[in-house]
PDB file of N, CA and C in Angstrom:
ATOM      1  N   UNK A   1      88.362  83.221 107.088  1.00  0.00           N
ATOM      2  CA  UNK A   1      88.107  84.475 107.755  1.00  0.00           C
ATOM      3  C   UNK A   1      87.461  84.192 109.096  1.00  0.00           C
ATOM      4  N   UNK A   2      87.561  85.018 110.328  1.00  0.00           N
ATOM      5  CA  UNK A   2      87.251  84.848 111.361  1.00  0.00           C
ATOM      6  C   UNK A   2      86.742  86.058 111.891  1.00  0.00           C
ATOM      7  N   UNK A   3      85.586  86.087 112.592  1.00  0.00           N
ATOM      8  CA  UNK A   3      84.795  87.689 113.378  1.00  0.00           C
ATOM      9  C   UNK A   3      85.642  87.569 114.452  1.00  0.00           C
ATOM     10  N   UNK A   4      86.002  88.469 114.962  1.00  0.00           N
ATOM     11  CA  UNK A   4      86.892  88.507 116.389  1.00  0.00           C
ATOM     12  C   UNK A   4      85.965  90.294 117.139  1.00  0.00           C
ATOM     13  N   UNK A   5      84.537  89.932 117.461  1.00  0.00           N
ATOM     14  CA  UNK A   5      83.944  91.027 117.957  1.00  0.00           C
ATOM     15  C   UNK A   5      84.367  91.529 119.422  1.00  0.00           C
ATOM     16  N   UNK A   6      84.690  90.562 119.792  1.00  0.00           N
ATOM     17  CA  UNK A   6      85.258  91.080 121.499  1.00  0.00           C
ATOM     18  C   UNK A   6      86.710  91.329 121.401  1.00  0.00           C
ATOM     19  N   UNK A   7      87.697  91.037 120.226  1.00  0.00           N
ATOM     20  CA  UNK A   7      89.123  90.976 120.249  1.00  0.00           C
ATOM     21  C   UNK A   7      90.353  89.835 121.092  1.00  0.00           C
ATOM     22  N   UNK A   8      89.524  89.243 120.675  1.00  0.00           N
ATOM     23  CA  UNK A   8      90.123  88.226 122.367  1.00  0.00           C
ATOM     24  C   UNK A   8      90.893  87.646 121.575  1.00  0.00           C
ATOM     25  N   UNK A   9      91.016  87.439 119.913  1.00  0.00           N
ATOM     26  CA  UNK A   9      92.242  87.064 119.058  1.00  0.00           C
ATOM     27  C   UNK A   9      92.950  88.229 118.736  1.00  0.00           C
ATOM     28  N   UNK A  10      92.187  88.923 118.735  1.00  0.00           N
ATOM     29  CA  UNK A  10      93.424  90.458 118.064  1.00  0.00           C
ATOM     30  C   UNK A  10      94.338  90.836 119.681  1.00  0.00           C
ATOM     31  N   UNK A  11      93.345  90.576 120.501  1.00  0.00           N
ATOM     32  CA  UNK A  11      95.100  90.727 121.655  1.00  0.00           C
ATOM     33  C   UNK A  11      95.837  89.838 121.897  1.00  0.00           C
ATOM     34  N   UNK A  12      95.113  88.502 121.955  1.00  0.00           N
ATOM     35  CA  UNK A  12      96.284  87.492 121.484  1.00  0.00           C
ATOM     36  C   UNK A  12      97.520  87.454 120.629  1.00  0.00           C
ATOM     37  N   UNK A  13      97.016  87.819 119.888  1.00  0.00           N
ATOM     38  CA  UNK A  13      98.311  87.823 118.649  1.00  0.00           C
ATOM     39  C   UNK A  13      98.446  88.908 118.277  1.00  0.00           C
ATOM     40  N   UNK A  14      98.660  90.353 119.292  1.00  0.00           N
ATOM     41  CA  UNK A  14      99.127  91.670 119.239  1.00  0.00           C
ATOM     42  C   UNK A  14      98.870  92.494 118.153  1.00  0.00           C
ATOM     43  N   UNK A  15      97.487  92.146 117.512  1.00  0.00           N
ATOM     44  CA  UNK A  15      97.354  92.519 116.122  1.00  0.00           C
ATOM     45  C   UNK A  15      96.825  94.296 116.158  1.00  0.00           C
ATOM     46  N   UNK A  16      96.352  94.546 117.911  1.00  0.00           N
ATOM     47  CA  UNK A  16      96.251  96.138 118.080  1.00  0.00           C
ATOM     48  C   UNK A  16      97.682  97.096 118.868  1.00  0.00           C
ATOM     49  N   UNK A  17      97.650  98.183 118.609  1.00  0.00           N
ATOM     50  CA  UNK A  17      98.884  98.414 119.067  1.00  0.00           C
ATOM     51  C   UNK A  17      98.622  98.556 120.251  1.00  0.00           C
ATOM     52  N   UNK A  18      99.737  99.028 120.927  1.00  0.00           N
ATOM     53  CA  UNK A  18     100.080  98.561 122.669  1.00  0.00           C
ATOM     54  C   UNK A  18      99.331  99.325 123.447  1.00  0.00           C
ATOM     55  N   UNK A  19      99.136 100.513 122.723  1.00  0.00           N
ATOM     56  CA  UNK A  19      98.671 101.397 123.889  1.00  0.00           C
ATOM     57  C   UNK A  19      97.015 101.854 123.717  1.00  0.00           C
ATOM     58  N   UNK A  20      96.278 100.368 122.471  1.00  0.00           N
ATOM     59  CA  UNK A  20      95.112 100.601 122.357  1.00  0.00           C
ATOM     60  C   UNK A  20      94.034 100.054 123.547  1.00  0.00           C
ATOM     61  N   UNK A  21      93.061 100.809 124.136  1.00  0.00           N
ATOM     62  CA  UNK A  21      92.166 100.209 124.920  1.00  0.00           C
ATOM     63  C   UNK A  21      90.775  99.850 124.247  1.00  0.00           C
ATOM     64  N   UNK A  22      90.660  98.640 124.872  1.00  0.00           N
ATOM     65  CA  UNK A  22      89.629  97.881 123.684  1.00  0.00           C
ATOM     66  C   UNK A  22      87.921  97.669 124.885  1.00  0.00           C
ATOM     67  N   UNK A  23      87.229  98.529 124.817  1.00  0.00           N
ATOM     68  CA  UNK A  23      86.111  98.233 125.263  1.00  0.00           C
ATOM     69  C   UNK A  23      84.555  98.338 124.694  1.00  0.00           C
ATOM     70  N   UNK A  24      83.937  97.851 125.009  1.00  0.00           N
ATOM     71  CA  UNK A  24      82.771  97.566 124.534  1.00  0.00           C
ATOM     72  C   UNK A  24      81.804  98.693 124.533  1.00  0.00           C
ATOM     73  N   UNK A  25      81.889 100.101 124.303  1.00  0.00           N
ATOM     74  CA  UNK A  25      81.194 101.043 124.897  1.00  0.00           C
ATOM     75  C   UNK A  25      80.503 101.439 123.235  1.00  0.00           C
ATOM     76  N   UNK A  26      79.862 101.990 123.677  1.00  0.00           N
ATOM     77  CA  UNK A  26      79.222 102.748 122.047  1.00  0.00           C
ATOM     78  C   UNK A  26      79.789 104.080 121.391  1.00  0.00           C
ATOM     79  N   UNK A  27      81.018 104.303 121.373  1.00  0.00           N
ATOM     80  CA  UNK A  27      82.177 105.356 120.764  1.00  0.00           C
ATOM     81  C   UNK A  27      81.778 105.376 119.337  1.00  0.00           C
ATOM     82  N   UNK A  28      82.085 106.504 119.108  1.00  0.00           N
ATOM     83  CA  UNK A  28      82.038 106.520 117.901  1.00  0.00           C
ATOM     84  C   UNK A  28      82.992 105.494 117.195  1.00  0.00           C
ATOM     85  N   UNK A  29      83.152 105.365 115.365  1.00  0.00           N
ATOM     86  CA  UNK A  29      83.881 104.465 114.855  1.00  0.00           C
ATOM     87  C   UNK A  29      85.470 104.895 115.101  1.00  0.00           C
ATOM     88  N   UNK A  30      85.331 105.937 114.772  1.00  0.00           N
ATOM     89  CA  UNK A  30      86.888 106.498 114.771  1.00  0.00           C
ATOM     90  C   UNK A  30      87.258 106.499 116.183  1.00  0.00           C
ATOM     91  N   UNK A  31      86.807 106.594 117.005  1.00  0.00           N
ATOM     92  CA  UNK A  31      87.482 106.110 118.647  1.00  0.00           C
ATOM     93  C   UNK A  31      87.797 104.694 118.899  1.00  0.00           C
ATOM     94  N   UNK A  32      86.723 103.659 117.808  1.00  0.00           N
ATOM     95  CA  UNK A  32      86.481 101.829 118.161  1.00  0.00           C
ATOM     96  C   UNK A  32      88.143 101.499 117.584  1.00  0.00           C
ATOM     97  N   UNK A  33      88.728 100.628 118.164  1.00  0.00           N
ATOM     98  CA  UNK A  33      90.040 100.105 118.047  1.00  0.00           C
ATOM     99  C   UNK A  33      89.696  98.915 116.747  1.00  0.00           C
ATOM    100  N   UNK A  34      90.129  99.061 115.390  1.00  0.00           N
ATOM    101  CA  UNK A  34      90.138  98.478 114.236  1.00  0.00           C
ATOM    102  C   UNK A  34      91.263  97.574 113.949  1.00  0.00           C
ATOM    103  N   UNK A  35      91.203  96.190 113.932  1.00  0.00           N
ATOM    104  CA  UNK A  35      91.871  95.735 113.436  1.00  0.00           C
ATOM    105  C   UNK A  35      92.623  95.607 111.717  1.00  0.00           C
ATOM    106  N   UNK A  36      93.879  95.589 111.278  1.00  0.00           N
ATOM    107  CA  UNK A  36      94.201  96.198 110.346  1.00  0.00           C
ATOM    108  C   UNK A  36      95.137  94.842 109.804  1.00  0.00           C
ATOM    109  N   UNK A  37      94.963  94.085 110.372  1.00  0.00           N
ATOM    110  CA  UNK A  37      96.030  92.749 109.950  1.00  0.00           C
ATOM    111  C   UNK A  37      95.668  92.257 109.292  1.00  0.00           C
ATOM    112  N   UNK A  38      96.211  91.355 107.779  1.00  0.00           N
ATOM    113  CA  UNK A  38      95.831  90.126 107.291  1.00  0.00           C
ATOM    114  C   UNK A  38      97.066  89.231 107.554  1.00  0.00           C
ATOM    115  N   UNK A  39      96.417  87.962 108.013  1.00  0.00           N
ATOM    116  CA  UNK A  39      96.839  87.074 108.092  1.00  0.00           C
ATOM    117  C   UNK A  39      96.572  85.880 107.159  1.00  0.00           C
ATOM    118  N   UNK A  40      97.580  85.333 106.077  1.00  0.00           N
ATOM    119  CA  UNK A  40      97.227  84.280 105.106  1.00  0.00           C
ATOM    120  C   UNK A  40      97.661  82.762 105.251  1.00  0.00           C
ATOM    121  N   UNK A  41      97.267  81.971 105.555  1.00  0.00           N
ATOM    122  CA  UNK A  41      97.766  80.831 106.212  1.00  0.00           C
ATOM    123  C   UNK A  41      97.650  79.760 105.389  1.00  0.00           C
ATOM    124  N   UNK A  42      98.640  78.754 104.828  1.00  0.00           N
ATOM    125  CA  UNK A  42      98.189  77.931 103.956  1.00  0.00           C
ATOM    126  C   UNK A  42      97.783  76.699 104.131  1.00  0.00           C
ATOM    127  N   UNK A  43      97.430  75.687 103.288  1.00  0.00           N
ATOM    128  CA  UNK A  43      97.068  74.212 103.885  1.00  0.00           C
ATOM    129  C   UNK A  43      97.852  73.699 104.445  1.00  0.00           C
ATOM    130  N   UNK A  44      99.135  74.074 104.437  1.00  0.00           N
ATOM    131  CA  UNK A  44      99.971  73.262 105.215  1.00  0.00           C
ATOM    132  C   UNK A  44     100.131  74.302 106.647  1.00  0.00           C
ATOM    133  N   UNK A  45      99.437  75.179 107.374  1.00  0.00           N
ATOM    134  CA  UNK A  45      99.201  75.468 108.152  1.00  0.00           C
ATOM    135  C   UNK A  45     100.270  76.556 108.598  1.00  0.00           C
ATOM    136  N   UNK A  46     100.829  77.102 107.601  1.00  0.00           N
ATOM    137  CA  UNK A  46     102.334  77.401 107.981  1.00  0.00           C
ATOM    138  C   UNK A  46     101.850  79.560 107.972  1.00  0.00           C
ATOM    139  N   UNK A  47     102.358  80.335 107.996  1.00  0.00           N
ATOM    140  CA  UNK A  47     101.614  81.678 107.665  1.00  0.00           C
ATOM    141  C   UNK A  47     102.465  81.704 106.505  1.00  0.00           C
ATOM    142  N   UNK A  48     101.685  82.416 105.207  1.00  0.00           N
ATOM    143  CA  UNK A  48     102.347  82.923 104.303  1.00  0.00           C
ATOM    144  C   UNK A  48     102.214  83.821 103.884  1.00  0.00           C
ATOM    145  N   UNK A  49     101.889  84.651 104.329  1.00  0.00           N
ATOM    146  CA  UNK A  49     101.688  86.289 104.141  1.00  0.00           C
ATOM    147  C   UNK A  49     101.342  87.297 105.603  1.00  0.00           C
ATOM    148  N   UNK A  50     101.802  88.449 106.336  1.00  0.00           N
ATOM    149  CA  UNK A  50     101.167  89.150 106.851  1.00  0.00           C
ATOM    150  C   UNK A  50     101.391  90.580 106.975  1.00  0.00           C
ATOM    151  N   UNK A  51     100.269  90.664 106.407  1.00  0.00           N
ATOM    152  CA  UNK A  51      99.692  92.283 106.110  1.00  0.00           C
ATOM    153  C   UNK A  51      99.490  93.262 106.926  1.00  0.00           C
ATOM    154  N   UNK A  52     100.386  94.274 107.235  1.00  0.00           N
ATOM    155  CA  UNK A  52      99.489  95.026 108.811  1.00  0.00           C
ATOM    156  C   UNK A  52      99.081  96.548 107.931  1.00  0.00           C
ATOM    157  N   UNK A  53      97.957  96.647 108.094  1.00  0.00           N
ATOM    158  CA  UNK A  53      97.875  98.538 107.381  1.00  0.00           C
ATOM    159  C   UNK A  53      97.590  98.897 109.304  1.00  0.00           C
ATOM    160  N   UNK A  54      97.949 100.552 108.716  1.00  0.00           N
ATOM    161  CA  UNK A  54      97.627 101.413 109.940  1.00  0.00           C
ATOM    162  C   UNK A  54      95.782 101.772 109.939  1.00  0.00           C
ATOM    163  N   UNK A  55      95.830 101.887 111.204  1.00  0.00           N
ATOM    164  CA  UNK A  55      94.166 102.262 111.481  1.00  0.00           C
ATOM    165  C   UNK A  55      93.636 103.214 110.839  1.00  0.00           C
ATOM    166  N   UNK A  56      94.175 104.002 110.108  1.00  0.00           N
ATOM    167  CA  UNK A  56      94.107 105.054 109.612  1.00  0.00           C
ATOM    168  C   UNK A  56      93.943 105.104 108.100  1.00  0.00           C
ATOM    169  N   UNK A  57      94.547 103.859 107.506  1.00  0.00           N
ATOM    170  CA  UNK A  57      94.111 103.463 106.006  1.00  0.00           C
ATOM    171  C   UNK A  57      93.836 102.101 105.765  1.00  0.00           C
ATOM    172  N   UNK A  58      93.075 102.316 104.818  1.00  0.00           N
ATOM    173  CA  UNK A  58      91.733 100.963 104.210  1.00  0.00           C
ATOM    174  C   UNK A  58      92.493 100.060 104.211  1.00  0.00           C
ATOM    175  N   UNK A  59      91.986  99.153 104.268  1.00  0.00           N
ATOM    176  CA  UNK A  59      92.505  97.919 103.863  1.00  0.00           C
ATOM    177  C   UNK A  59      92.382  97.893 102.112  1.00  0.00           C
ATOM    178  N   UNK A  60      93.326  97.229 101.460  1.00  0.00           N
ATOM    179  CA  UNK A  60      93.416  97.124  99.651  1.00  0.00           C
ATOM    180  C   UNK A  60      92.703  95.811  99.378  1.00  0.00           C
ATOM    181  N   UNK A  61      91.530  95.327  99.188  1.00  0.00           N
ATOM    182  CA  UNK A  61      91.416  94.113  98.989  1.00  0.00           C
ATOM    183  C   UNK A  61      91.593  93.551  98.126  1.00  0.00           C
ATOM    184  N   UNK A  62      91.999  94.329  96.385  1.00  0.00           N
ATOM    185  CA  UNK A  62      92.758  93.743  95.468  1.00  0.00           C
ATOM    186  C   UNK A  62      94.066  93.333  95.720  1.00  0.00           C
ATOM    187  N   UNK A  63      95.022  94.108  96.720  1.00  0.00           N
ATOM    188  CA  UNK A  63      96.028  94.017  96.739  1.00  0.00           C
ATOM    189  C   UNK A  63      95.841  92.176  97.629  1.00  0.00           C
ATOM    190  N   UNK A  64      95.778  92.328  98.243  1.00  0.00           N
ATOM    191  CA  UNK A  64      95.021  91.121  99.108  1.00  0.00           C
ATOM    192  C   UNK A  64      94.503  89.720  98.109  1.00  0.00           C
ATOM    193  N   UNK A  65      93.910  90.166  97.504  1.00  0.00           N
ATOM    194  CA  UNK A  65      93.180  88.650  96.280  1.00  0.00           C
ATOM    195  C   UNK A  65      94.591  88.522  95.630  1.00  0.00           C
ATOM    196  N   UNK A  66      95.418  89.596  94.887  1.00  0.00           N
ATOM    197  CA  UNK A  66      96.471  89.397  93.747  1.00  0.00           C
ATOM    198  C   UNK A  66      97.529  88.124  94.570  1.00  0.00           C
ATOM    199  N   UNK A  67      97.949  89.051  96.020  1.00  0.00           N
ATOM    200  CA  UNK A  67      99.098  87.879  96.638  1.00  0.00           C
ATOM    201  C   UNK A  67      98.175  85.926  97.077  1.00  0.00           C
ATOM    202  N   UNK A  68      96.972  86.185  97.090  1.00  0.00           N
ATOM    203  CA  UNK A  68      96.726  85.064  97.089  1.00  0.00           C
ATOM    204  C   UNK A  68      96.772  84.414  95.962  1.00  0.00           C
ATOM    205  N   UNK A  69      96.728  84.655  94.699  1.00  0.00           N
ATOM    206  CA  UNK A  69      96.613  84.547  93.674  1.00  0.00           C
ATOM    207  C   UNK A  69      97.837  83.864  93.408  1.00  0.00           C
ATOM    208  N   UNK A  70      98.842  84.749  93.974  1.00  0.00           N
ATOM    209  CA  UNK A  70     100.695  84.696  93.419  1.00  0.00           C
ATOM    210  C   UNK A  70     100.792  83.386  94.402  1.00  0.00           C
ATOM    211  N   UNK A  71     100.283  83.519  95.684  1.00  0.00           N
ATOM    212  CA  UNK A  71     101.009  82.475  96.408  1.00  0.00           C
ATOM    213  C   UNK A  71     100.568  81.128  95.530  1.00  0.00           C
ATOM    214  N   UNK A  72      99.125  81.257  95.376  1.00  0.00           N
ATOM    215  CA  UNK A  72      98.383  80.088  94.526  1.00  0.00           C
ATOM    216  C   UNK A  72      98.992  79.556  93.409  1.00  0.00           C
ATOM    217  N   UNK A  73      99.520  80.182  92.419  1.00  0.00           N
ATOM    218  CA  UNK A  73     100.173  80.168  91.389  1.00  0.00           C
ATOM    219  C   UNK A  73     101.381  79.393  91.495  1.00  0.00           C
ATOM    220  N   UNK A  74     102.224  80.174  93.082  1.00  0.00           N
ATOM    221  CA  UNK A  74     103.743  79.461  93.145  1.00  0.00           C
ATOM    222  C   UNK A  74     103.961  78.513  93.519  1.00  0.00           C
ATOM    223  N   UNK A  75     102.403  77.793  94.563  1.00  0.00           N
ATOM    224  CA  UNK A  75     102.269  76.478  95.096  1.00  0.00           C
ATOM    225  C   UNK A  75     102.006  75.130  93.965  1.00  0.00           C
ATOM    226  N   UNK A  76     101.443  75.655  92.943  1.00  0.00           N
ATOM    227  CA  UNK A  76     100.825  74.897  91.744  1.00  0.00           C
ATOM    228  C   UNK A  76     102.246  74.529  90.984  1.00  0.00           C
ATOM    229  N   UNK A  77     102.707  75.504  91.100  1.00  0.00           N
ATOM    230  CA  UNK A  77     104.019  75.403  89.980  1.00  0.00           C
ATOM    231  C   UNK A  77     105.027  74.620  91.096  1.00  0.00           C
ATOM    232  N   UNK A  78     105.346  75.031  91.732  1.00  0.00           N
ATOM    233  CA  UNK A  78     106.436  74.085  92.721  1.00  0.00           C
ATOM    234  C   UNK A  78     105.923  72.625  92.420  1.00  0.00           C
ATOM    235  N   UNK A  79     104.457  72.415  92.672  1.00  0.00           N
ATOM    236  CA  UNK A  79     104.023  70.849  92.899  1.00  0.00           C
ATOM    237  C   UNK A  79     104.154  70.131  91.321  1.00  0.00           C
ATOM    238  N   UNK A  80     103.937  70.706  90.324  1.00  0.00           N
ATOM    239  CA  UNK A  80     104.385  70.329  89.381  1.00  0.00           C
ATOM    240  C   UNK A  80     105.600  69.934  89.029  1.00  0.00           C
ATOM    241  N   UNK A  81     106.723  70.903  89.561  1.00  0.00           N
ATOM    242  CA  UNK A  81     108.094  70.403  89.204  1.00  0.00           C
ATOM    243  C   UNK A  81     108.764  69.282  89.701  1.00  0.00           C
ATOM    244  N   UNK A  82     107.812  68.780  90.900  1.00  0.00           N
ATOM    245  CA  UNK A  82     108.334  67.282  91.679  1.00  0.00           C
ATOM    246  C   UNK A  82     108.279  66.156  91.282  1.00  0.00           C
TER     247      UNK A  82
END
């Protein structure tokens, strides 16, 4: 996991939409530009999952643990069958 408080990765890698303006002012929450992406990346550095919810709904963090879980599961089992 990574803090990205200034966004200087979330505009990098377009993770806000296009026409969001991202500044440092004291707005309320619902005006502050929220990042909504998961990004799951594995040891072999490759992405294996990405998640985008809208700003507008929660993030699922069960839903989130289960696919790590599955990916975990399918990596274990592949390495076994070799």
């Amino acid at each position: 996991m990574i803090g990205d408080s200034d966004f200087n990765v979330s505009k990098l890698y377009g993770m806000l939409p296009a026409d969001t303006r991202v500044t440092r002012s004291r707005a309320p929450p619902r005006k502050t530009p929220t990042v909504r992406n998961v990004f799951v990346i594995g040891p072999d550095k490759k992405v294996k999952l990405i998640l985008v919810y809208p700003m507008t709904t929660g993030r699922n963090f069960d839903e989130v643990l289960r696919v790590i879980d599955s990916l975990q599961l399918t990596a274990t089992t592949r390495s076994r069958r070799r």
